[in-house]
Structures are given as structure tokens and as C-alpha cells.
Protein backbone atom coordinates (compact mmCIF):
# COMPACT_ATOMS: atom_id res chain seq x y z
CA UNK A 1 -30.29 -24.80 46.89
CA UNK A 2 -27.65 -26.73 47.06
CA UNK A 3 -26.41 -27.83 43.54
CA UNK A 4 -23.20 -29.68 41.96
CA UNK A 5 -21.74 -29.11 38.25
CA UNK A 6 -20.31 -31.31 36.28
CA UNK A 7 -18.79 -31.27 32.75
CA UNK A 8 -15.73 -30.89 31.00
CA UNK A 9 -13.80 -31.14 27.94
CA UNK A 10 -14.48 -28.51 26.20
CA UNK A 11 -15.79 -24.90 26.27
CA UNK A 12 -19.28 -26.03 24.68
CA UNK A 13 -19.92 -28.27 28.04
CA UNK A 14 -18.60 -25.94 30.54
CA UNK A 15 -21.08 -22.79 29.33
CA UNK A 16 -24.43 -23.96 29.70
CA UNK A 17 -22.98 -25.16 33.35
CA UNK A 18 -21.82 -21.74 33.60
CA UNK A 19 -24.99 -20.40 32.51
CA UNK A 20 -27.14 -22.74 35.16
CA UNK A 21 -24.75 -21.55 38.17
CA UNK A 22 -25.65 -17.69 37.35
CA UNK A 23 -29.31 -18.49 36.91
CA UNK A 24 -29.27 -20.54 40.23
CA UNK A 25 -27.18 -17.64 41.76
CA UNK A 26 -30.04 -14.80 40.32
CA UNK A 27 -32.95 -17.04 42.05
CA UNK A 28 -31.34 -17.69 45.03
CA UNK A 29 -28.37 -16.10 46.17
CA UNK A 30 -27.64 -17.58 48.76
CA UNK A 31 -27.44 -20.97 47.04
CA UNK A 32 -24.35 -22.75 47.41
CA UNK A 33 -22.56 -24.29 44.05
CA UNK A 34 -19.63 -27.12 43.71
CA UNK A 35 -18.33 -27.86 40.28
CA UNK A 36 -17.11 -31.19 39.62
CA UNK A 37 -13.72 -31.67 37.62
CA UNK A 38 -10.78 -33.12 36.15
CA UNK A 39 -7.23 -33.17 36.86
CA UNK A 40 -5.78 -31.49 34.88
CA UNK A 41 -8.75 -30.50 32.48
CA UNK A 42 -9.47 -27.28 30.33
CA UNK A 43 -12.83 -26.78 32.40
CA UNK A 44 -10.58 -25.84 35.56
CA UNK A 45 -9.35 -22.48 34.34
CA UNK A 46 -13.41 -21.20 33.11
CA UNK A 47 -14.86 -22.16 36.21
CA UNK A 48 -12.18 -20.98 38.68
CA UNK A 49 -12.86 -17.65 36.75
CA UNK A 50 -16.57 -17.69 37.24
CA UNK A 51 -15.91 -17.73 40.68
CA UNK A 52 -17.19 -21.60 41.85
CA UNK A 53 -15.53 -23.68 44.12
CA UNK A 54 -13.99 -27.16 42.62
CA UNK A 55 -13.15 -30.48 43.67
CA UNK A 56 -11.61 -32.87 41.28
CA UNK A 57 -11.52 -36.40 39.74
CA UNK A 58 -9.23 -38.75 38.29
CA UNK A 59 -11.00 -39.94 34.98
CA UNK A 60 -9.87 -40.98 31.39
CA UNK A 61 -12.58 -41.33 28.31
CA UNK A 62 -13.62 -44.51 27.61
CA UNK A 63 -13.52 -45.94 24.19
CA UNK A 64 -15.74 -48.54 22.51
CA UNK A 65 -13.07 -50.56 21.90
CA UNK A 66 -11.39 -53.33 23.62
CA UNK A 67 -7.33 -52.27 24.83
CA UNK A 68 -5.28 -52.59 27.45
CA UNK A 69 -5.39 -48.33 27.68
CA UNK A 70 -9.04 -49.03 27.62
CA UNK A 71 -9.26 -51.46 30.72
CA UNK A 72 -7.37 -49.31 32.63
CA UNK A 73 -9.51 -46.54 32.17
CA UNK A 74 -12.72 -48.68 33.32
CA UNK A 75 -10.84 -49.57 36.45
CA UNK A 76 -10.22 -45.77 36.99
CA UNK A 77 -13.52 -45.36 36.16
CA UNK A 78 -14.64 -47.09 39.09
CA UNK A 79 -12.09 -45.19 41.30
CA UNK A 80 -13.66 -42.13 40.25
CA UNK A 81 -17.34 -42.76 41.19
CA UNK A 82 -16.14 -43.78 44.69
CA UNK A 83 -13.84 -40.34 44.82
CA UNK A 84 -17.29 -39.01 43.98
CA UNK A 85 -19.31 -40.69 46.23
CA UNK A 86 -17.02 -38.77 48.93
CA UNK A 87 -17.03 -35.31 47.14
CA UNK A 88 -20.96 -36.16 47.19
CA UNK A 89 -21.44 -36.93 50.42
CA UNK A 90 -19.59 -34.39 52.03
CA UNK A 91 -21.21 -31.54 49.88
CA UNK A 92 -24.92 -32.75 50.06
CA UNK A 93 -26.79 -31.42 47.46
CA UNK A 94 -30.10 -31.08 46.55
CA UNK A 95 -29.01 -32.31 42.42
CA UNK A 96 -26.14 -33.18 40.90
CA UNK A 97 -26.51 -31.69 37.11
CA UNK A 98 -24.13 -33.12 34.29
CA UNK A 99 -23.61 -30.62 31.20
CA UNK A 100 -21.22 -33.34 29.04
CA UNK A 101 -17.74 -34.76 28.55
CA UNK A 102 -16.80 -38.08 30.56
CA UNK A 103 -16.30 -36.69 33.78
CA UNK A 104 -20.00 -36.35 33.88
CA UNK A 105 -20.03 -40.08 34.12
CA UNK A 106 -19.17 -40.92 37.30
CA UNK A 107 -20.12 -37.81 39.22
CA UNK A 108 -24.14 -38.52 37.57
CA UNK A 109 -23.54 -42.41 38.32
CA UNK A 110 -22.26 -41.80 41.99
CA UNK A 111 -25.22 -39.86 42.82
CA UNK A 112 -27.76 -42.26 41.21
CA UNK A 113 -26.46 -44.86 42.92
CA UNK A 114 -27.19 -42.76 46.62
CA UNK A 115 -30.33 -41.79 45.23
CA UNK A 116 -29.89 -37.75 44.64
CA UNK A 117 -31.74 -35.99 42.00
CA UNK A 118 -30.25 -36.06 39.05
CA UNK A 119 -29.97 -33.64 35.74
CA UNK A 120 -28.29 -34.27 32.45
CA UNK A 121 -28.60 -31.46 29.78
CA UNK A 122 -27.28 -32.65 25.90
CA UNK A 123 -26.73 -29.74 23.62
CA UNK A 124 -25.93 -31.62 20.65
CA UNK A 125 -28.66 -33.49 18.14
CA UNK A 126 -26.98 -36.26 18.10
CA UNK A 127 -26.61 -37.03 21.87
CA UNK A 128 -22.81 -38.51 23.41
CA UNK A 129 -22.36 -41.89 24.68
CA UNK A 130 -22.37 -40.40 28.20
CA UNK A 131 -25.44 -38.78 28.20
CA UNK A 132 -26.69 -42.47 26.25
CA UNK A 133 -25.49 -44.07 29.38
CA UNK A 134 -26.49 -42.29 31.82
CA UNK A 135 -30.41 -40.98 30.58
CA UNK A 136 -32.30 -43.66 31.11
CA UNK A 137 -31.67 -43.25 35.28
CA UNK A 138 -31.76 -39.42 35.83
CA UNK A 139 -34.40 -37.72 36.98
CA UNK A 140 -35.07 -35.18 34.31
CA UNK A 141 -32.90 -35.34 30.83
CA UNK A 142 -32.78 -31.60 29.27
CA UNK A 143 -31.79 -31.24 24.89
CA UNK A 144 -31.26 -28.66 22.61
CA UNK A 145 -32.74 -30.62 19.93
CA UNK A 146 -36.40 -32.12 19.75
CA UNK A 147 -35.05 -34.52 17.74
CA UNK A 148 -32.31 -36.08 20.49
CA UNK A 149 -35.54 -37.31 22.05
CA UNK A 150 -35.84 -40.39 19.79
CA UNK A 151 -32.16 -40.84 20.05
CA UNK A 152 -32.55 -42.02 24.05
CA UNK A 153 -33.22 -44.82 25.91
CA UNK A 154 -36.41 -43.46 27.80
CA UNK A 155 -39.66 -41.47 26.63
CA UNK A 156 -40.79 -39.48 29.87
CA UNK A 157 -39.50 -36.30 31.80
CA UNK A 158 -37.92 -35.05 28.39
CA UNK A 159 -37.90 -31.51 28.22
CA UNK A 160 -36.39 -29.23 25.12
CA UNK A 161 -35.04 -26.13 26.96
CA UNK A 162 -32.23 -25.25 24.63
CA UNK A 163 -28.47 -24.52 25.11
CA UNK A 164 -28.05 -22.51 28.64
CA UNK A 165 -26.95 -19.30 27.97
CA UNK A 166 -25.22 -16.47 29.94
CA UNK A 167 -26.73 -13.33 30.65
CA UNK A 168 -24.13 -11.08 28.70
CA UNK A 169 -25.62 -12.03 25.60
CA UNK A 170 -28.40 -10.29 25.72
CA UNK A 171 -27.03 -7.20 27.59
CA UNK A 172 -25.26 -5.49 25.03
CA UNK A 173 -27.22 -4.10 21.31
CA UNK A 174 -25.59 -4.32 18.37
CA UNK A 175 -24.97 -0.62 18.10
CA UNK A 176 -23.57 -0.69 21.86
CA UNK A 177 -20.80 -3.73 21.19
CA UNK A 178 -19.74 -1.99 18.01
CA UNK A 179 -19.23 1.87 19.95
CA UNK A 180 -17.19 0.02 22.32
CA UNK A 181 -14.77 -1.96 19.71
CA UNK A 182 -14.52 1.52 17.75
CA UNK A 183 -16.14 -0.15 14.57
CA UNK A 184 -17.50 2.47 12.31
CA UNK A 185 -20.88 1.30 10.59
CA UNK A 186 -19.21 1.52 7.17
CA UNK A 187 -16.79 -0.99 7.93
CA UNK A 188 -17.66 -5.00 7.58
CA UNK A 189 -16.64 -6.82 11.05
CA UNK A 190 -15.72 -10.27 10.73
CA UNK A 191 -15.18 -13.03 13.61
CA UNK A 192 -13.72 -16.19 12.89
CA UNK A 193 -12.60 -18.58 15.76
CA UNK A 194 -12.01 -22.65 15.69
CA UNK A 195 -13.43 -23.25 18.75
CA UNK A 196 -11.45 -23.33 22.45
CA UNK A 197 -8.61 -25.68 21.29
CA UNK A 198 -8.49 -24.28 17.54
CA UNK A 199 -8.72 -26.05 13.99
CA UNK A 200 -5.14 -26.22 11.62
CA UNK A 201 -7.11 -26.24 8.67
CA UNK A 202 -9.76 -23.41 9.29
CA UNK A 203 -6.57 -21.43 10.85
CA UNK A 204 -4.92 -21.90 7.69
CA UNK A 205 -6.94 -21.06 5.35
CA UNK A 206 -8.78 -17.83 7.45
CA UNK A 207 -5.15 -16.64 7.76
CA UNK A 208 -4.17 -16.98 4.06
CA UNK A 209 -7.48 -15.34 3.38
CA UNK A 210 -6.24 -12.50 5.92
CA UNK A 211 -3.23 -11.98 4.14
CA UNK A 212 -4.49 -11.59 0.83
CA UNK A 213 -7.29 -9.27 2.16
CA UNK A 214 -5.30 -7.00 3.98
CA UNK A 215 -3.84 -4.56 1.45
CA UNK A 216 -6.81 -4.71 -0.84
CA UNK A 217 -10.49 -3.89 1.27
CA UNK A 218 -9.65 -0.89 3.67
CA UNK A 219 -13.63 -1.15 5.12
CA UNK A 220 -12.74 -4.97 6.31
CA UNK A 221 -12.23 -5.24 9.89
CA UNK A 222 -11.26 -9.25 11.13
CA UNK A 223 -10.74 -10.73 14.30
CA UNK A 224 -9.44 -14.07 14.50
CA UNK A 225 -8.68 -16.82 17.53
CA UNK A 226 -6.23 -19.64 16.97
CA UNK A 227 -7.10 -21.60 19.53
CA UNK A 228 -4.30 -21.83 22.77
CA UNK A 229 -2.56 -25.00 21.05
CA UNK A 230 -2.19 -23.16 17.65
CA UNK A 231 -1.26 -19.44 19.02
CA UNK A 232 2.37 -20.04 18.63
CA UNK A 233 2.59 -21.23 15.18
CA UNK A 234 0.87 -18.29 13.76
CA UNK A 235 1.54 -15.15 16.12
CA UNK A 236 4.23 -13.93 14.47
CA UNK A 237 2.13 -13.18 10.88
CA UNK A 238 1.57 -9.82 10.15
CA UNK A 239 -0.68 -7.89 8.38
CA UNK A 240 0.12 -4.68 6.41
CA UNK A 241 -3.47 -3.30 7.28
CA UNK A 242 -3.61 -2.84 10.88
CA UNK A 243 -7.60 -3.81 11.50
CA UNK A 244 -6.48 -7.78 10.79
CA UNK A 245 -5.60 -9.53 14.12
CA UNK A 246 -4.80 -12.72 15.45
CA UNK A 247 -5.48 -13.75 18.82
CA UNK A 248 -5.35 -16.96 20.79
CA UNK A 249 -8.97 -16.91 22.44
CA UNK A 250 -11.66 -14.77 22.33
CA UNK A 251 -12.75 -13.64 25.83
CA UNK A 252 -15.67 -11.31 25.15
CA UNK A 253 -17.42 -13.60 23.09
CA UNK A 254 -20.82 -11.98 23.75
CA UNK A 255 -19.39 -8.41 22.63
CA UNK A 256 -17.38 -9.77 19.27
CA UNK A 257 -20.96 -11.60 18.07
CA UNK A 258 -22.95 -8.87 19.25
CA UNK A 259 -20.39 -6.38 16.45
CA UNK A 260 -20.01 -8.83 14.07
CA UNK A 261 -21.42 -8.85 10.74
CA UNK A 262 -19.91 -12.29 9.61
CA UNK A 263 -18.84 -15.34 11.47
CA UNK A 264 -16.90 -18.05 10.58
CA UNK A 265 -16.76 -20.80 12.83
CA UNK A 266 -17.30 -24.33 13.94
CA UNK A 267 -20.21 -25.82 14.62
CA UNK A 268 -21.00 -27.06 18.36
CA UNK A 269 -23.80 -26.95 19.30
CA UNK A 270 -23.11 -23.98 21.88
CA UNK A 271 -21.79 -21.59 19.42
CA UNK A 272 -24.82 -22.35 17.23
CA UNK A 273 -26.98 -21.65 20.12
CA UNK A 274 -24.80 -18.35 20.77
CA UNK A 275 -25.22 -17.48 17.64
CA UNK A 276 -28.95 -17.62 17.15
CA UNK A 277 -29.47 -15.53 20.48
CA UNK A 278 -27.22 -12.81 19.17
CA UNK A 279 -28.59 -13.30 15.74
CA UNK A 280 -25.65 -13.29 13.39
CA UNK A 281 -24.98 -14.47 9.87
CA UNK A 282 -22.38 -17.47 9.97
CA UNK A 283 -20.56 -19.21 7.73
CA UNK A 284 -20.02 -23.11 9.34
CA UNK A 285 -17.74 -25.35 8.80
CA UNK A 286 -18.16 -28.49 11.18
CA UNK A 287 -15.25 -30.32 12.28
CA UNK A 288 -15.34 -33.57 10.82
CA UNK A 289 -13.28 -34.95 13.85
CA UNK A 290 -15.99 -35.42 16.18
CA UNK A 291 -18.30 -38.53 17.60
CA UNK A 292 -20.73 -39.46 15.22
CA UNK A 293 -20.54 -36.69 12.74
CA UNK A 294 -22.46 -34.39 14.98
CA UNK A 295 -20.89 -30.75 14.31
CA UNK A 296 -22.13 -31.55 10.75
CA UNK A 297 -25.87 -32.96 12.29
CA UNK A 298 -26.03 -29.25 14.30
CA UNK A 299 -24.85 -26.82 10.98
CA UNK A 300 -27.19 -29.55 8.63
CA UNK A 301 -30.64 -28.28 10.65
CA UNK A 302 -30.36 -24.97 10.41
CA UNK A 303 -28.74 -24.65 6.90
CA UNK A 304 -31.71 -26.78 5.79
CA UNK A 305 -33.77 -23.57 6.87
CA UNK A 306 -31.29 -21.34 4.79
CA UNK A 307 -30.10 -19.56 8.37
CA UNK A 308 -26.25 -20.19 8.03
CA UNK A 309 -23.75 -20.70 5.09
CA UNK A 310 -22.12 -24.55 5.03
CA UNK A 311 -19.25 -25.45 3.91
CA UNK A 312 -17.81 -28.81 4.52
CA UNK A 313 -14.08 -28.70 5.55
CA UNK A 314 -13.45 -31.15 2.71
CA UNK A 315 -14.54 -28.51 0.92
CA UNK A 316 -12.52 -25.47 2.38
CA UNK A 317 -9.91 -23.47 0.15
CA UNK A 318 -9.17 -19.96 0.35
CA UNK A 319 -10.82 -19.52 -2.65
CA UNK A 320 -14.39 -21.22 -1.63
CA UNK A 321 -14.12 -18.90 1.35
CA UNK A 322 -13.41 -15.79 -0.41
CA UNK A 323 -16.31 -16.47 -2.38
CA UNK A 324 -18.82 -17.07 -0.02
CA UNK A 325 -17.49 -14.18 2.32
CA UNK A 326 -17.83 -11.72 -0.68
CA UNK A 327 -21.09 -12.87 -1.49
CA UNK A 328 -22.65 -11.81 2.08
CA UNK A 329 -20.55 -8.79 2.22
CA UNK A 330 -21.69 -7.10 -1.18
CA UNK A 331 -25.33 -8.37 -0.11
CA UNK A 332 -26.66 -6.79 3.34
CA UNK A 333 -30.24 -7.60 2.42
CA UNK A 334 -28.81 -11.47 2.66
CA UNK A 335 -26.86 -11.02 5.52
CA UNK A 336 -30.09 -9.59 7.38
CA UNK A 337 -32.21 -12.27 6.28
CA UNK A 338 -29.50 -14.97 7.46
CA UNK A 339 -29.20 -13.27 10.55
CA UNK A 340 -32.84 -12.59 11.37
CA UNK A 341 -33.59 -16.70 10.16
CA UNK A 342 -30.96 -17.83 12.85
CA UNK A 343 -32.65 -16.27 15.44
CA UNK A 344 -35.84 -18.34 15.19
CA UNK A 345 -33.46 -21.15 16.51
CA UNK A 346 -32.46 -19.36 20.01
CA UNK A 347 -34.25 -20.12 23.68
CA UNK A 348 -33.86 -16.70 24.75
CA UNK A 349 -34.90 -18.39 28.44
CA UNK A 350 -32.89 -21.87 28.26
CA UNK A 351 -31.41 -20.71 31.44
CA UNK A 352 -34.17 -20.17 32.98
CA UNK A 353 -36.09 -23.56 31.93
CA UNK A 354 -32.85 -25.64 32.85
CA UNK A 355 -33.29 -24.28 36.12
CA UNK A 356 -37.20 -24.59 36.60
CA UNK A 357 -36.42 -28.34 35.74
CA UNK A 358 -33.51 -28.67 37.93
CA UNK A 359 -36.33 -27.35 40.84
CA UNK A 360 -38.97 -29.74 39.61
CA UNK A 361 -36.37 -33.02 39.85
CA UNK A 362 -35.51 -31.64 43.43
CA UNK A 363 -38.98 -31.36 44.51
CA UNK A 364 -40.53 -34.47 42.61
């Protein structure tokens, strides 16, 4: 096969691409993959890491507004579907698959328009104005959600396949990824991260919590991730009890959820979905800076089937956290049931039925 990736933005639209090229890769090795980027964007440094060779695009996000800033990015818009027309045409692929984030918009729109295949996966519920635009013309349309379905502007070759996940987290038990951090089963592991670009508040008030928890529970181990943008401002705290760290991104995620015994985190709709495969118990906290409320939409579904904690950032203070942390730590029979409740929303084979439909929009 030959197959181009698209996506960008962030690291929940660049993973389930991810997760598609090793799939495509494990079926057919000899396939040949292009990914699809921005100038400039975050995406660049995960895929040149996986390995997959890259072209890029000029291409600014469109708002639903009316500006000046806004007309010019429609006309670059336009520029960009005709650079991708040539990236297109001088790869040939069999399907062009779009994983989210503007850039998919031209890349899917150029290849419509010279009548490739085309593949759009939406992890979120509630699905993005790209994938809005550009469903009603692609060949297949893959969700996360059942319930994006009603949200789009067609009603056939819909298939729920779930977020596309990578292999590594299913590789590694949870007795395994806690040998190889050193965690001794006594001691309470806990994971908090803001996602790939970070979150002030949840920084904030994780790392006051830190502090005050350092001296006083000796069995409390925490990990947490800044996020690259907010590294700087808080490297330089310490922490009197040596098993409290700060990092700036997490780059074994599949081995920290696999140990953990609490997460705190965001909720995209990626880290939910790595979360229910590992089966962990989380404590959410959706950012309420997103398009159409939909971090809150993703933690809503599965707190409404008591698998996750939720606590609405409008809600967060060190003190509402320590209480809900404290509650799942001196309670393992909840954190079990928590954890064993998330896992009944996982697609252990999302991978694998992204890629079967990929195949069936080649071959239709």
C-alpha cells in the first residue's frame, strides 16, 4: 500500500496516525508511508521520530469569524491544497487518511478533488469543524464515539473503530512497567500530565499539592509533566522527598500508565482512549479552552458510568484535589473498580479496524 498521513496540532491527532502507520507497516511491510505536515508544527518532531518521511504545508486555522487575519488564511488555504495537489501527485497513493487539526483540510480536499480514496478518523464526541467539512465527501469517516454519528453531515460508510492505538500499550503488564520504574507494590504511583503543551492551572495546583505532600506520605511516589511551554517556570522547585519529580514530557507514556495507580490528567479524547486500554483510575479535569466544550463532552460519558473522577477546572483547588486523591488512595477496592469500569470503554483492535477500513475505501 501506498498511504499518506495527515494531522497535526497536537499529540492527540498525531497518535492514532502513528498508530495506523505501524499497523499498515505490521500488514504489509513493504508499504510505503508519507506524512503530511506543517511548517513549523509540533507534529514534525513525533513523526520524524517514528521514522516516516514528511513533506510540508503552509496552512493557518481558519476561524468562523470574519477578519482581515482570517481572509488571509482562506487565501493560504487555497495555496495549500494546490502545494498538496503536487505532494499528491508525485507520491501516488492508494488513500490519503486525515487524523485532525487543520492541516487535514487541504491535504483530504486536494485528494477529493483528484478523486483518491479518502479516510477521516474523529476521536472526539463532539466532532471538529474539519472533520464537519470534510465528511460528507470521504470515502469512509472512522469515530471514537457512536454518538459523533448524528453529529455529521452523511449517514452511510460510518464505522466506530475507536481511538488508534500503538502497540506498546498492550506489551507491557502492570507488574512488568512497575519492576522496571523500581516501584515497590507498597508504594502509591501517581501520573499527572496536562497534555503535550501543558495546563498553568492544573501545573499549579498538582505542584502545590506536590509540595505539601512531599515531607508528609513516604509510600507516595509522583511523576509529573509540565508541558514544553511551562518546563521553565517550574524546573527549578524542589522537593524534600526525592520520589516527587517534575518533568517536561512524558516519553514512555505506555510504561508510566501501565505503573500507575492514579492519573490526573486532561481529557482528549486520546488519553481517555489510552487510558481505558491500560485500564487505570483517573481523575479528569477537561480543559475548558477547547472547541465546543468537548474535553468536558469526552470525561462527561464515561464519568456518567462512574469509570473516572471529574472535576471541573472551575472547580480545581489544592484542596478539592487532595481530597479526591486521598479518597482513591485509602480505597483500593475503588480504585480497582474505577479502573476495571474504564476498561469497558477501550477498542483493544482500533488499529486494526482503522486499517481494515482504510483497505475497504481502497478497494471499493
Amino acid at each position: 500500500m501506498r498511504i499518506i498521513l495527515c494531522g497535526g496540532g497536537s499529540a492527540g491527532h498525531i497518535n492514532p496516525a502513528l498508530a495506523i502507520a505501524e499497523e499498515v507497516k505490521l500488514r504489509e511491510p513493504k508499504s510505503e508511508i508519507l506524512f503530511i505536515c506543517r511548517e513549523g508544527g509540533f507534529e514534525n518532531g513525533m513523526v520524524k521520530k517514528a521514522g516516516i518521511p514528511i513533506k510540508h504545508i503552509k496552512i493557518s486555522g481558519i476561524q468562523r469569524r470574519l477578519t482581515l487575519k482570517n481572509i488571509k488564511n482562506i487565501l493560504g488555504a487555497m495555496e495549500a491544497i494546490k502545494r498538496a495537489k503536487e505532494i499528491i501527485g508525485g507520491f501516488s497513493p492508494d488513500a490519503v487518511v486525515g487524523t485532525g487539526g487543520y492541516v487535514s483540510w487541504p491535504v483530504i480536499r486536494a485528494a477529493q478533488m483528484m478523486k483518491i480514496p479518502t479516510v477521516i478518523h474523529e476521536s472526539n464526541c463532539s466532532p471538529g469543524l474539519t472533520t464537519k467539512l470534510l465528511a460528507k465527501k470521504c470515502t469512509r469517516v472512522l469515530i471514537n464515539h457512536k454518538e459523533t454519528a448524528n453529529l455529521l453531515n452523511r449517514k452511510n460508510n460510518i464505522q466506530v473503530v475507536g481511538n488508534p492505538m500503538r502497540k506498546d500499550f498492550t506489551r507491557l503488564s502492570r507488574i512488568e512497567a512497575r519492576q522496571k520504574l523500581n516501584i515497590r507494590k507498597d508504594e502509591i504511583y501517581i501520573l499527572s500530565f496536562g497534555g503535550s503543551l501543558g495546563a498553568e492551572r492544573l501545573n499549579d495546583t498538582v505542584i502545590s499539592f506536590m509540595k505539601e505532600e512531599s515531607e508528609s506520605n513516604k509510600k507516595l511516589r509522583h511523576l509529573h509533566a509540565t508541558g514544553k511551554r511551562y518546563y521553565e517556570k517550574n524546573e527549578g522547585t524542589k522537593f524534600a522527598n526525592g520520589k516527587k519529580k517534575i518533568v517536561p514530557y512524558i516519553e514512555n507514556m505506555p510504561l508510566h500508565l501501565s505503573a500507575a495507580d492514579i492519573v490526573i490528567c486532561r481529557s482528549g479524547a486520546v488519553t481517555l482512549s489510552e487510558i481505558a486500554l491500560v485500564g487505570v483510575t483517573a481523575i479528569l479535569i477537561p480543559s475548558p479552552n477547547v472547541t465546543d466544550n468537548h474535553q468536558y463532552k469526552n470525561a462527561k460519558v464515561i464519568a456518567d458510568s462512574d469509570a473516572c473522577v471529574l472535576i471541573e477546572e472551575k472547580d480545581l483547588t489544592k484542596e478539592v484535589l487532595r481530597e479526591k486523591i486521598y479518597v482513591l488512595i485509602n480505597d483500593k477496592n475503588r480504585r480497582d473498580d474505577i479502573a476495571k469500569r474504564v476498561k469497558k470503554f477501550a477498542f483493544p483492535n482500533s488499529s486494526e479496524l482503522a486499517v481494515d477500513n482504510i483497505i475497504s475505501a481502497i478497494q471499493k
